[in-house]
C-alpha atoms as a PDB file:
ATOM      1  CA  UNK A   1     -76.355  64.391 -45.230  1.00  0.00           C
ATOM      2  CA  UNK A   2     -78.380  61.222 -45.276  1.00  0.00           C
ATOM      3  CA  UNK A   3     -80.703  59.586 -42.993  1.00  0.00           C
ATOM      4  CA  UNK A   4     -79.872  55.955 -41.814  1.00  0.00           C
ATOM      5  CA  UNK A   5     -82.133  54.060 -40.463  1.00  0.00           C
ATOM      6  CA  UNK A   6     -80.680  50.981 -38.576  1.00  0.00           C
ATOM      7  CA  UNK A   7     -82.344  48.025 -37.003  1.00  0.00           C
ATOM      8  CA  UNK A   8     -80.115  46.110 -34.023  1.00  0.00           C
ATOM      9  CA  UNK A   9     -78.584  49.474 -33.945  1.00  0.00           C
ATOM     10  CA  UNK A  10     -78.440  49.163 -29.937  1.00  0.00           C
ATOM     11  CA  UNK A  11     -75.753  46.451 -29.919  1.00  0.00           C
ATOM     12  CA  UNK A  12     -72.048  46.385 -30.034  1.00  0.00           C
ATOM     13  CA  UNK A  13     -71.981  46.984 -33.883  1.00  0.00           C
ATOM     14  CA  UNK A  14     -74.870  49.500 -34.218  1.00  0.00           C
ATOM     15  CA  UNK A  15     -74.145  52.016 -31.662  1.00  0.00           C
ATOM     16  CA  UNK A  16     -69.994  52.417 -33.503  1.00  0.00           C
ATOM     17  CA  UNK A  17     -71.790  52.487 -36.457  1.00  0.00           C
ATOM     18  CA  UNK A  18     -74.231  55.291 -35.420  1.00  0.00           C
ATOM     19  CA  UNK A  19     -71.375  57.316 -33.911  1.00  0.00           C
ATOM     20  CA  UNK A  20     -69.472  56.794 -37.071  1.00  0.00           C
ATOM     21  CA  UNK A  21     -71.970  57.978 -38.719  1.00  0.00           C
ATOM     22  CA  UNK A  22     -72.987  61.277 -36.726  1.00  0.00           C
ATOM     23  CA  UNK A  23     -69.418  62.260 -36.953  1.00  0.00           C
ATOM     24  CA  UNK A  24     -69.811  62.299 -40.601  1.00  0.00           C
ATOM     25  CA  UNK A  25     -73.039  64.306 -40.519  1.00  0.00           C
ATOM     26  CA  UNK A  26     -75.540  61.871 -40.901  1.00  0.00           C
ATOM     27  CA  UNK A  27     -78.690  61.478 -38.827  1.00  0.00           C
ATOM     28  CA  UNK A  28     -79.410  58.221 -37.607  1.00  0.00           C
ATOM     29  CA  UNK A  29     -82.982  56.272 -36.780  1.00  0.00           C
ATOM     30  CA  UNK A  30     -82.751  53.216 -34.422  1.00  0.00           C
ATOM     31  CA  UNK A  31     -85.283  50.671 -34.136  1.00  0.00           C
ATOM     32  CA  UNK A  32     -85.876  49.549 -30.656  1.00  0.00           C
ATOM     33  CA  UNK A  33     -88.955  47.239 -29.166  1.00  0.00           C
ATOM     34  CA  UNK A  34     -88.416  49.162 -26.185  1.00  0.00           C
ATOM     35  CA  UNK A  35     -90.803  52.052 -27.394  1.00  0.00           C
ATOM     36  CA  UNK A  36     -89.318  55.070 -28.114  1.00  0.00           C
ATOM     37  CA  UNK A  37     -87.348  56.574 -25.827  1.00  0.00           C
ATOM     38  CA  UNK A  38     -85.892  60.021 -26.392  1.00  0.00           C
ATOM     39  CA  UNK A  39     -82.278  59.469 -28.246  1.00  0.00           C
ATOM     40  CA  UNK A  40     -78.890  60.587 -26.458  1.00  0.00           C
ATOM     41  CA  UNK A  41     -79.208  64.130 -25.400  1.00  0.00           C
ATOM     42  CA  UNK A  42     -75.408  64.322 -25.938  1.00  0.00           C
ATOM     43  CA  UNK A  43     -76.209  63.012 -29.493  1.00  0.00           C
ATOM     44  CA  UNK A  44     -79.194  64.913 -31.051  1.00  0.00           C
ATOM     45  CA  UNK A  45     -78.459  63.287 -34.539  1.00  0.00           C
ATOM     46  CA  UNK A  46     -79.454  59.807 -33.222  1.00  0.00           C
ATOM     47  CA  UNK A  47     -82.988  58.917 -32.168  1.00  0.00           C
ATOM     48  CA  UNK A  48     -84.924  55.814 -31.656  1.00  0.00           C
ATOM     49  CA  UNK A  49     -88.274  54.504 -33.177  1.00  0.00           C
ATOM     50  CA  UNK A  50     -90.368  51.372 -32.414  1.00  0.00           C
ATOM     51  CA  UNK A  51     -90.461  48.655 -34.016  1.00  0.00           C
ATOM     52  CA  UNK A  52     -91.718  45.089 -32.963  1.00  0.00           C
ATOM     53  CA  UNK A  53     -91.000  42.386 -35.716  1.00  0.00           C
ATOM     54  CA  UNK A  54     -93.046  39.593 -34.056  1.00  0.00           C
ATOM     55  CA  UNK A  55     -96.218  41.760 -34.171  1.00  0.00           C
ATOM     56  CA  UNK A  56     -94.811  43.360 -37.043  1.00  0.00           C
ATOM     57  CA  UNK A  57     -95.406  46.748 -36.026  1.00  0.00           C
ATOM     58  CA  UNK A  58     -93.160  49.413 -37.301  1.00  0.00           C
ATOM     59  CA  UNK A  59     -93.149  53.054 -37.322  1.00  0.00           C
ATOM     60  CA  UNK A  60     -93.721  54.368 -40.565  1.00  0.00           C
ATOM     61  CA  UNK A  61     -92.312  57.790 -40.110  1.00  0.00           C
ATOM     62  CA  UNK A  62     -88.894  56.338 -39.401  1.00  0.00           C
ATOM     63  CA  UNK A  63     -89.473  54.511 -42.667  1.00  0.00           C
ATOM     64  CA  UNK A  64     -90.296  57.530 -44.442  1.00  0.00           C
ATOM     65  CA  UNK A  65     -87.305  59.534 -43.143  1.00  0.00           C
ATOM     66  CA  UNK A  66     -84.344  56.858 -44.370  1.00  0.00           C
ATOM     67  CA  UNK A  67     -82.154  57.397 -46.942  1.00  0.00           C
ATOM     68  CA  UNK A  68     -80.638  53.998 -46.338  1.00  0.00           C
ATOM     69  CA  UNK A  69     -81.522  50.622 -44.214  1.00  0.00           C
ATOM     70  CA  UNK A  70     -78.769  49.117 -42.256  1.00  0.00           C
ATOM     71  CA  UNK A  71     -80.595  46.061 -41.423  1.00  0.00           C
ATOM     72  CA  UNK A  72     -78.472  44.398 -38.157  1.00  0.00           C
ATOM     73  CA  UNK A  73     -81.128  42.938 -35.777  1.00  0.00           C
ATOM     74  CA  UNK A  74     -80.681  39.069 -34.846  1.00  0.00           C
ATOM     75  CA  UNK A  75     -80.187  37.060 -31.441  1.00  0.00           C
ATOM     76  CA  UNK A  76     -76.783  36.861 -30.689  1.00  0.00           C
ATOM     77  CA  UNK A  77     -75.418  33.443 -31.731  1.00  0.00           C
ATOM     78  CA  UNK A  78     -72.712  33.232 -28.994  1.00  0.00           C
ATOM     79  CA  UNK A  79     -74.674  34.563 -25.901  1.00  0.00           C
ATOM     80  CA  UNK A  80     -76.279  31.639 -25.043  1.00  0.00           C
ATOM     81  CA  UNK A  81     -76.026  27.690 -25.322  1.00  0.00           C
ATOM     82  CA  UNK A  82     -77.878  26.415 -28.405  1.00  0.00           C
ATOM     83  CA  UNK A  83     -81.147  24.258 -27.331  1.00  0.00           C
ATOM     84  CA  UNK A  84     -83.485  23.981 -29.626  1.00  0.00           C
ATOM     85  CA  UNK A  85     -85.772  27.228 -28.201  1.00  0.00           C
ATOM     86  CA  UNK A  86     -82.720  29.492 -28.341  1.00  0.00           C
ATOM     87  CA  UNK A  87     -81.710  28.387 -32.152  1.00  0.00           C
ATOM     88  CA  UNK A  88     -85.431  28.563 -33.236  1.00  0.00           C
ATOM     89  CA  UNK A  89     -84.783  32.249 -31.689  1.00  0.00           C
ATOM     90  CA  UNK A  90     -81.572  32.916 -33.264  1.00  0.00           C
ATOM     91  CA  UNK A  91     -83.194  32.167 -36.789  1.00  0.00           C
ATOM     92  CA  UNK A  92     -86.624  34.150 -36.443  1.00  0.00           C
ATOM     93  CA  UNK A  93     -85.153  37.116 -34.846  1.00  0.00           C
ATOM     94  CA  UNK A  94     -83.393  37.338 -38.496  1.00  0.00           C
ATOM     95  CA  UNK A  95     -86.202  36.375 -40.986  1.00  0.00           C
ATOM     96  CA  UNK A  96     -88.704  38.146 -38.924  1.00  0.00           C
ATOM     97  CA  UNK A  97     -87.148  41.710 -38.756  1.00  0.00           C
ATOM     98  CA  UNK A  98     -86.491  41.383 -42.528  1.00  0.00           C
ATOM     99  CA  UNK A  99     -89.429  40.047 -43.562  1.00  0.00           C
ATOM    100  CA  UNK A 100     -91.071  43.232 -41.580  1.00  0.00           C
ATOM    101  CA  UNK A 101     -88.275  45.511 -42.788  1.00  0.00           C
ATOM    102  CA  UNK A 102     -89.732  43.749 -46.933  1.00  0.00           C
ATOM    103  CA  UNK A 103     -93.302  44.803 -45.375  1.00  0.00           C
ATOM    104  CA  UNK A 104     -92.291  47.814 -44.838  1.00  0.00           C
ATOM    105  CA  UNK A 105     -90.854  48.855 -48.337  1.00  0.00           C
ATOM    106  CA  UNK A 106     -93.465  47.189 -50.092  1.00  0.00           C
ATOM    107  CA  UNK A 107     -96.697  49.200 -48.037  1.00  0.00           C
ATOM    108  CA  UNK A 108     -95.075  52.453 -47.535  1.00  0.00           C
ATOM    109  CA  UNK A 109     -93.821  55.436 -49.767  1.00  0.00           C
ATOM    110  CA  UNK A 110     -90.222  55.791 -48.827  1.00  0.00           C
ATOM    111  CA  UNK A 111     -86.839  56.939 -50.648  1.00  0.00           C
ATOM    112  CA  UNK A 112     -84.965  54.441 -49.919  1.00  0.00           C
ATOM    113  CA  UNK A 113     -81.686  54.171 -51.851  1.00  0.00           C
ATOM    114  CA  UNK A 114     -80.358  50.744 -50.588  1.00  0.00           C
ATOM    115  CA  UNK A 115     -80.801  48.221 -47.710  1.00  0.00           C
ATOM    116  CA  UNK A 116     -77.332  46.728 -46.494  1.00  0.00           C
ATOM    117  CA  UNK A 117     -78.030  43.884 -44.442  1.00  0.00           C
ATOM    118  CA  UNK A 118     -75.240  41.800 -42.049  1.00  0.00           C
ATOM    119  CA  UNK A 119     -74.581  38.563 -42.392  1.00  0.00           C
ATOM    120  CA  UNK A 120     -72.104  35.829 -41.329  1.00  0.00           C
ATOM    121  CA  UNK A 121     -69.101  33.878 -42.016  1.00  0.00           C
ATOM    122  CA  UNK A 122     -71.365  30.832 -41.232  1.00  0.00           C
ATOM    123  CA  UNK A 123     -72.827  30.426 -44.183  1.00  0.00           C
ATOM    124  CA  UNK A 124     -69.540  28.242 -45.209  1.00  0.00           C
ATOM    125  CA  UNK A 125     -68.389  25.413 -43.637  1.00  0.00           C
ATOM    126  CA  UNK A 126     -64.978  24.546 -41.814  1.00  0.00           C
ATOM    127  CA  UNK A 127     -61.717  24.534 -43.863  1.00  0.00           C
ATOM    128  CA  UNK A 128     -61.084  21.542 -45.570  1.00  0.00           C
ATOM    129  CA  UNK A 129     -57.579  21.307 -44.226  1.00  0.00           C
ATOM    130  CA  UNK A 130     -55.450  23.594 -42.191  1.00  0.00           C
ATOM    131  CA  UNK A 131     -53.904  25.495 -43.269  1.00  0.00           C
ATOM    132  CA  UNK A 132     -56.702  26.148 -46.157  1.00  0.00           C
ATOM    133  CA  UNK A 133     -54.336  26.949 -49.871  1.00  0.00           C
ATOM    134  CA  UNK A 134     -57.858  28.450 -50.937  1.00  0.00           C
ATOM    135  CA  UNK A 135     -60.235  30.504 -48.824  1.00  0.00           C
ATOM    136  CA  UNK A 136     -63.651  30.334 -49.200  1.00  0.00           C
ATOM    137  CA  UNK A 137     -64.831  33.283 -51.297  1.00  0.00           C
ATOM    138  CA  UNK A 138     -68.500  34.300 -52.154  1.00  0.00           C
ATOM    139  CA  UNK A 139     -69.853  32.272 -54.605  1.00  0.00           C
ATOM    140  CA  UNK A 140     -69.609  29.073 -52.418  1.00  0.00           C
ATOM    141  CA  UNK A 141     -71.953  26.727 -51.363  1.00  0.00           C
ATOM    142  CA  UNK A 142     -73.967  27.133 -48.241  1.00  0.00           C
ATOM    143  CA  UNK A 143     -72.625  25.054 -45.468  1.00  0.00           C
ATOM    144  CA  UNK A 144     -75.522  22.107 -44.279  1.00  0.00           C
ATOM    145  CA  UNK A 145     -75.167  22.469 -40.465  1.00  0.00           C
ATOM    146  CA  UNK A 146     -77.244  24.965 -38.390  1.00  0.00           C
ATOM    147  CA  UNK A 147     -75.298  28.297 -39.263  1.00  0.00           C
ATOM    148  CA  UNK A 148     -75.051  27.805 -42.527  1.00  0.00           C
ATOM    149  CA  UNK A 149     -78.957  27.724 -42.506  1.00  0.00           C
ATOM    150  CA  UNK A 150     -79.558  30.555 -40.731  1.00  0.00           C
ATOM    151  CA  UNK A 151     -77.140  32.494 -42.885  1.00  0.00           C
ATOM    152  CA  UNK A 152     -79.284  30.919 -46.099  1.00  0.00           C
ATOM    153  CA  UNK A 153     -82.851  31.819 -44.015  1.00  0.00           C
ATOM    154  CA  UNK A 154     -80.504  35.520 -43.109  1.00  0.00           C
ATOM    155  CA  UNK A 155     -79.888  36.192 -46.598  1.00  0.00           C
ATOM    156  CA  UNK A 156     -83.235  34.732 -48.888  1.00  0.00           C
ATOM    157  CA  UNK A 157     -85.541  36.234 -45.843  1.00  0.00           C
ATOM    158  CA  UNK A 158     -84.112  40.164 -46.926  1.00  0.00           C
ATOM    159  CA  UNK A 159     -83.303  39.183 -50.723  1.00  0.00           C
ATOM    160  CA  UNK A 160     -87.341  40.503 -51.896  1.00  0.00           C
ATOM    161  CA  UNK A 161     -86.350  44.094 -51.582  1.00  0.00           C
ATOM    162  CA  UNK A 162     -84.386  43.939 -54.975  1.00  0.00           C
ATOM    163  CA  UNK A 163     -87.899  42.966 -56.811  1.00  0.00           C
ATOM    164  CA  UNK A 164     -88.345  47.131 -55.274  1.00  0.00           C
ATOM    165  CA  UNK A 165     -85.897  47.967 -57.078  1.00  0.00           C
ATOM    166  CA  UNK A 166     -83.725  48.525 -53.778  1.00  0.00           C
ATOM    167  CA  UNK A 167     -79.859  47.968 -54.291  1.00  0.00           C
ATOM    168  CA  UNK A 168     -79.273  45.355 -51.830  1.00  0.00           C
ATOM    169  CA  UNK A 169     -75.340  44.843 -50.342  1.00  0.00           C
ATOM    170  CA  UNK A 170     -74.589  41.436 -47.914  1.00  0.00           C
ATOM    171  CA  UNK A 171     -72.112  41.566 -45.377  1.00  0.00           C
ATOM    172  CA  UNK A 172     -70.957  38.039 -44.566  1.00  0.00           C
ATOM    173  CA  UNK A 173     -69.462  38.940 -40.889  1.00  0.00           C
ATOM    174  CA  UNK A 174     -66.377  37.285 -39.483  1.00  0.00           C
ATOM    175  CA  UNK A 175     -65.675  37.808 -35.630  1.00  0.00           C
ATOM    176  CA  UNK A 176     -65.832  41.242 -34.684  1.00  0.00           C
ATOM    177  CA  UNK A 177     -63.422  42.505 -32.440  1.00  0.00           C
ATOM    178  CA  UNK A 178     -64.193  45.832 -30.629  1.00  0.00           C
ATOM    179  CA  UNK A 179     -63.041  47.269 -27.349  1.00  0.00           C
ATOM    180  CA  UNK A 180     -66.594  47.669 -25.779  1.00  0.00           C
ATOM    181  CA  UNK A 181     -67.650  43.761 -25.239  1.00  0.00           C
ATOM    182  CA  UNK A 182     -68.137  40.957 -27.664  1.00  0.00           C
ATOM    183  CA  UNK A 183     -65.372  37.906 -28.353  1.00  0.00           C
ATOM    184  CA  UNK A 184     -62.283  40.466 -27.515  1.00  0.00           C
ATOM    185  CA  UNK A 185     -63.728  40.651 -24.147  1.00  0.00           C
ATOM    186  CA  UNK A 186     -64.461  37.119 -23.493  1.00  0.00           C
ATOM    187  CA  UNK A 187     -60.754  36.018 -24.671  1.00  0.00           C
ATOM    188  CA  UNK A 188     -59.385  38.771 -22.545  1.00  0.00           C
ATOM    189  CA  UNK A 189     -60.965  37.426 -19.076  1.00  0.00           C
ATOM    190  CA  UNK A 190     -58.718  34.580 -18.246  1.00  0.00           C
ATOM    191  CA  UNK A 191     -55.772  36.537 -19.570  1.00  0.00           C
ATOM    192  CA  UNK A 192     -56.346  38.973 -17.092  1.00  0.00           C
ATOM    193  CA  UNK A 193     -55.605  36.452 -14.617  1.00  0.00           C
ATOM    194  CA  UNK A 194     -52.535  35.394 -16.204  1.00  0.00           C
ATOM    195  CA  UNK A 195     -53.803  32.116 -18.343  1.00  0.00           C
ATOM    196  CA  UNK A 196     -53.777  32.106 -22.063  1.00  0.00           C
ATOM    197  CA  UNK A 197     -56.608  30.146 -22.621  1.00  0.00           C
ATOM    198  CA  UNK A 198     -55.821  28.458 -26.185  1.00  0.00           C
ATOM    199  CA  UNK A 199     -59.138  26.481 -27.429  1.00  0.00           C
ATOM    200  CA  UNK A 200     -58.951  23.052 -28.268  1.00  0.00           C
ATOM    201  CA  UNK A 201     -55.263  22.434 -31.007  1.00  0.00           C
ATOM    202  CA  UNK A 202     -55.358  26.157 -30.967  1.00  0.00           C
ATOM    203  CA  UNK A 203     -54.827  25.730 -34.897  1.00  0.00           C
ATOM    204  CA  UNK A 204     -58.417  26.689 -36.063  1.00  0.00           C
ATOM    205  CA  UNK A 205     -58.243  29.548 -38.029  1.00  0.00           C
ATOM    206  CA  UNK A 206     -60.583  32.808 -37.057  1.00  0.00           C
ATOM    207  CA  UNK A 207     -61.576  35.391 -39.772  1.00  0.00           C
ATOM    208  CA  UNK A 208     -61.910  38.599 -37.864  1.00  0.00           C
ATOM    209  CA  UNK A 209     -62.573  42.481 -38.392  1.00  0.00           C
ATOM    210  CA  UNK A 210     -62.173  45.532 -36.542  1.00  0.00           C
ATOM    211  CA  UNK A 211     -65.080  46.940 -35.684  1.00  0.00           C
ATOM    212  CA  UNK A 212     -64.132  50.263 -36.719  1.00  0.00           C
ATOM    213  CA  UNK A 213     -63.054  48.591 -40.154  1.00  0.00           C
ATOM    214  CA  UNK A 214     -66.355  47.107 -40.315  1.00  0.00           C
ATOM    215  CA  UNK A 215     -68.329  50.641 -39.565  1.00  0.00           C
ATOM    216  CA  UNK A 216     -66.104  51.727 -42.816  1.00  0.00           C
ATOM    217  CA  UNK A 217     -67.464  49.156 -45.013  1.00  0.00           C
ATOM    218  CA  UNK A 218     -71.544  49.844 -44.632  1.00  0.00           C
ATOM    219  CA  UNK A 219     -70.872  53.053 -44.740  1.00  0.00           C
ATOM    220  CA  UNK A 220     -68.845  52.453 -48.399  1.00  0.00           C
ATOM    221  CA  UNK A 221     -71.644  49.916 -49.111  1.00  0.00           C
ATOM    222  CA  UNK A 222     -74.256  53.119 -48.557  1.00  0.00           C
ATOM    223  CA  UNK A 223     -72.082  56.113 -50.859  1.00  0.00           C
ATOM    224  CA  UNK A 224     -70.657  53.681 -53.604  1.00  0.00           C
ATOM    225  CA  UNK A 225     -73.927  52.250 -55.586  1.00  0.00           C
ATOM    226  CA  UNK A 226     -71.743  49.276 -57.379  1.00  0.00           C
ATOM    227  CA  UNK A 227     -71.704  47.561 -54.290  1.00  0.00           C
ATOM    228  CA  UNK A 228     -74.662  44.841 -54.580  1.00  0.00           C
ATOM    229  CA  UNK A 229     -74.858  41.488 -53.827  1.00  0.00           C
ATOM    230  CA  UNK A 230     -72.810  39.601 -51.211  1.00  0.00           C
ATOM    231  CA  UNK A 231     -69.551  40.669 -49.474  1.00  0.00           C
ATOM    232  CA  UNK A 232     -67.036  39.011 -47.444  1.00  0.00           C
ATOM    233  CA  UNK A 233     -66.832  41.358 -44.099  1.00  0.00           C
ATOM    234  CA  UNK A 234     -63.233  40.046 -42.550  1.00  0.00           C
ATOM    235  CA  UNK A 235     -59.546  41.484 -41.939  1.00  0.00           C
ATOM    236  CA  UNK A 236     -57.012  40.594 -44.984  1.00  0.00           C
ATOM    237  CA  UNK A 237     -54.975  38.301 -42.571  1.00  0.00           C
ATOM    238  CA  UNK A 238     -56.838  35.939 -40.864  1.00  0.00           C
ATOM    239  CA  UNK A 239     -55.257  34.318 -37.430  1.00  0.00           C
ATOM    240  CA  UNK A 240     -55.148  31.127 -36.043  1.00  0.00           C
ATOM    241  CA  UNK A 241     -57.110  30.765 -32.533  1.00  0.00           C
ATOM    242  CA  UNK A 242     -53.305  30.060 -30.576  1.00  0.00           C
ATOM    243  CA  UNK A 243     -51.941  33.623 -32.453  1.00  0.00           C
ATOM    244  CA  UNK A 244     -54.903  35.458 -31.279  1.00  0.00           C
ATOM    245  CA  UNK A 245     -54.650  34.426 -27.463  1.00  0.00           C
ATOM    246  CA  UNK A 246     -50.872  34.935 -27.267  1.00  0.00           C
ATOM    247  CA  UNK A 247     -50.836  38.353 -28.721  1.00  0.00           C
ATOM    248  CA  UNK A 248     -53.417  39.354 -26.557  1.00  0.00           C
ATOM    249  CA  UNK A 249     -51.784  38.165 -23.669  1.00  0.00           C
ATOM    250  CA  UNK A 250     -48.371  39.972 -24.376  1.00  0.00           C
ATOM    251  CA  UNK A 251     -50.646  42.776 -24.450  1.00  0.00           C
ATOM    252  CA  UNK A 252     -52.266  42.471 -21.389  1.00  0.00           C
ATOM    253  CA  UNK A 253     -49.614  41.034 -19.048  1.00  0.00           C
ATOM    254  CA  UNK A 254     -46.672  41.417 -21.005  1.00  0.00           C
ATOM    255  CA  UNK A 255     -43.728  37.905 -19.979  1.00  0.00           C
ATOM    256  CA  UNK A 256     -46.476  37.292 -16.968  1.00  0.00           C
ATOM    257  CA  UNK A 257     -48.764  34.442 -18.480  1.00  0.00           C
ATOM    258  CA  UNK A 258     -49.228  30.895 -18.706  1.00  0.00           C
ATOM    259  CA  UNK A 259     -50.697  29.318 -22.442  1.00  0.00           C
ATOM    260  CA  UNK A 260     -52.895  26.769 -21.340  1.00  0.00           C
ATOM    261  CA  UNK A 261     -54.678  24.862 -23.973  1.00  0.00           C
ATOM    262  CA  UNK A 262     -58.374  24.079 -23.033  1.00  0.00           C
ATOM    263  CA  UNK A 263     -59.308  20.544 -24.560  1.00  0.00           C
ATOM    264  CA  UNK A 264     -61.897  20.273 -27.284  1.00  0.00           C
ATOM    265  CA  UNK A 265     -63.892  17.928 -24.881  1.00  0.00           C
ATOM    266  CA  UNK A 266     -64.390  20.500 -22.215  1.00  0.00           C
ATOM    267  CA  UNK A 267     -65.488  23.113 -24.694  1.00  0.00           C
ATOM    268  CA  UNK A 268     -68.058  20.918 -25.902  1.00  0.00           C
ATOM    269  CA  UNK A 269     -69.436  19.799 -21.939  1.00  0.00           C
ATOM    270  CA  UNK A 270     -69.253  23.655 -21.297  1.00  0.00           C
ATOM    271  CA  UNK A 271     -71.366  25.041 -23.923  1.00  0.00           C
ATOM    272  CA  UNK A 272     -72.357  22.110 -25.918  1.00  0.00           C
ATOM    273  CA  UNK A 273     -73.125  22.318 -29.716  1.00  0.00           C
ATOM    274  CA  UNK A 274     -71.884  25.896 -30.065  1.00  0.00           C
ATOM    275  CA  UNK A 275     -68.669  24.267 -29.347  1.00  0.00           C
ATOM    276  CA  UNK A 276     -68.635  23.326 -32.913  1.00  0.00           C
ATOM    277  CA  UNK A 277     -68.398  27.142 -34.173  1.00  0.00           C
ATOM    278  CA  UNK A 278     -65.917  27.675 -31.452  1.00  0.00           C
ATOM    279  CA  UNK A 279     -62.994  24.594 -32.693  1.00  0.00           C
ATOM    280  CA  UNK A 280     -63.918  25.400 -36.490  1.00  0.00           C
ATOM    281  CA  UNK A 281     -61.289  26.896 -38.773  1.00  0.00           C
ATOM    282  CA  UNK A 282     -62.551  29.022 -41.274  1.00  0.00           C
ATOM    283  CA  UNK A 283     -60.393  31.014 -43.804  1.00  0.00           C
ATOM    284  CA  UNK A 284     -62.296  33.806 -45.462  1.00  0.00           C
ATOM    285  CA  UNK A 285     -61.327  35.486 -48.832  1.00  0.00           C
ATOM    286  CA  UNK A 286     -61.949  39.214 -48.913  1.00  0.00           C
ATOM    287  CA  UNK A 287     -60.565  39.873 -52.133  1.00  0.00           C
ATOM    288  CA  UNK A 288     -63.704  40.901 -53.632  1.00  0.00           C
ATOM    289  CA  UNK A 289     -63.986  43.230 -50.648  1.00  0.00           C
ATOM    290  CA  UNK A 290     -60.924  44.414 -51.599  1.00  0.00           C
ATOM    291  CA  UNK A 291     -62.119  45.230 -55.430  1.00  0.00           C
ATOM    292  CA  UNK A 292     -63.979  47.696 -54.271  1.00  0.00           C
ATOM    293  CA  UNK A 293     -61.267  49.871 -53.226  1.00  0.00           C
ATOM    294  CA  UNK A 294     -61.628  49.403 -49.519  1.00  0.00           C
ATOM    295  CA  UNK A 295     -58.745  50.530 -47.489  1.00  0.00           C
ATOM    296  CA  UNK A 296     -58.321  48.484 -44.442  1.00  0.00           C
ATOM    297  CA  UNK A 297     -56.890  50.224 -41.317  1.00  0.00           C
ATOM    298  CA  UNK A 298     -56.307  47.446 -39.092  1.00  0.00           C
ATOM    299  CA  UNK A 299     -55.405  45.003 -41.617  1.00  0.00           C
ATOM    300  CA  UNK A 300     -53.304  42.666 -39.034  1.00  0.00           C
ATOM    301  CA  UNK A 301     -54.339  41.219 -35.565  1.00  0.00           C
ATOM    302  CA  UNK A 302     -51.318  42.942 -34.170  1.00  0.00           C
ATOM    303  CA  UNK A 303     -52.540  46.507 -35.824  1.00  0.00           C
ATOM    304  CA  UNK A 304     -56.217  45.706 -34.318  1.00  0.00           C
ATOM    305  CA  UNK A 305     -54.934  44.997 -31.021  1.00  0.00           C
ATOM    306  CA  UNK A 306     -52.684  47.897 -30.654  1.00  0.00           C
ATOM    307  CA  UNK A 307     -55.541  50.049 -31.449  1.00  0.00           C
ATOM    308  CA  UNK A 308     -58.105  47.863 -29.039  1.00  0.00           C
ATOM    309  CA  UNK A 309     -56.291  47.679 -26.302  1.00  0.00           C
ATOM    310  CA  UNK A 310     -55.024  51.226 -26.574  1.00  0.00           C
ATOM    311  CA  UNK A 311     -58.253  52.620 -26.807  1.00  0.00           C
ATOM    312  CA  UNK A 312     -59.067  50.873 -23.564  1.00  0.00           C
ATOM    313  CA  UNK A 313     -56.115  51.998 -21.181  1.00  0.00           C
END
């Protein structure tokens, strides 16, 4: 049994991850600004510490305790349309908590076996044609526009704990599809009313996970210690944006649905610059993923959705 200590841990990922990882025995510390608030009573494994990155206040106990750092915490990058306030947000609620979470390590005594830190499929840029004959695969360049710089910021802000000498894994996170919020639920709301909403050609290609899938992998990334460096976190068959919406919508409301394809130039009045992310095709390798011996259970958008949407009814 291990301790796991996980900033972010509240969101979508972290709390499947922390019930992933009570079922396998583990206790679990989440960091929360929110002080700290006695954990699930249902749950006595999980319980919450405080942390505040911007004052850089942490408690050192939880440090103390962890076995391992899942390192998760960062704005989300879809919640809100990208003015200059909320990207400034977006990049310093990721190079803050790791530069406290470096802080931490550095001032006090801990046994600390690795940090395993998210981050994203941004850090490359769109596919140079579509289809792409040769997915982009780890040792690529950074993309220049304004997710490919966070990811760089991400990624060199929680890099220092190697000169520790903590193993260190990167998750390079595609879309994350779970059945308790996130993009599933967005691209289920029109469907629910019968429209297929296809974005912009429809063509773009999405590299996606299960969240359950993605659970799996820090958890591998914890137990197997040749995992280090960066990882590709994304399903084996990636889908184009029209596949996605039409198997959902069989799904959902079976022959009763219209596709309707929303046009790049209403995407981009609606919610401006992020519109970019939403129209770009990016294929992801995760071969090297792959090398590890990971075993993906929901290897196809069909498989995930099954599950998903089966979990839900």
């Amino acid at each position: 049994m291990s301790t796991f200590l996980i900033t972010g841990g509240t969101g979508m990922i972290g709390t499947a991850l922390s019930r992933m990882l009570v079922e396998r025995g583990h206790q679990v510390i989440l960091l929360s600004r929110r002080g700290s608030p006695p954990g699930d009573p249902a749950i006595p494994s999980i319980r919450r510490a405080h942390w505040d990155p911007y004052k850089e206040i942490i408690d050192p106990e939880a440090v103390r305790a962890a076995d391992f750092i899942i390192h998760l915490a960062g704005a989300g990058v879809a919640d809100k349309r990208w003015t200059a306030r909320r990207k400034k947000e977006i990049v310093e609620s990721r190079t803050r908590s790791s530069a406290l979470v470096v802080k931490a390590l550095r001032e006090i005594p801990n046994k600390v076996q690795a940090v395993i830190s998210a981050s994203g499929i941004g850090w490359y840029g769109p596919d140079p044609v579509i289809p792409n004959p040769r997915p982009f695969v780890e040792t690529d360049p950074v993309d220049e526009d304004f997710l490919g710089e966070t990811c760089r910021l991400w990624e060199g802000s929680i890099a220092p704990v190697t000169s520790m000498g903590k193993r260190l894994t990167i998750f390079r996170i595609g879309l994350v599809l779970s059945d308790k919020g996130g993009a599933l639920a967005e691209f289920r709301r029109p469907v629910k009313l019968g429209v297929a909403a296809i974005l912009g050609s429809g063509k773009q290609v999405m590299s996606w996970i299960h969240v359950d899938d993605l659970c799996r992998l820090f958890l591998q990334a914890a137990e197997d210690k040749t995992m280090t460096g960066v990882y590709n976190a994304v399903a084996p068959q990636p889908v184009d944006n029209r596949t996605l919406t039409i198997e959902l919508a069989r799904r959902v409301k079976g022959r009763y649905y219209v596709p309707v394809y929303v046009p790049s130039f209403l995407l981009k009045i609606v919610v401006g610059e992020l519109s970019v992310e939403v129209l770009k095709s990016a294929t992801v390798s995760v071969e090297k993923t792959r090398q590890t011996g990971f075993q993906f259970l929901y290897p196809s958008i069909q498989s995930a959705l099954d599950h998903l949407l089966g979990r839900q009814s």
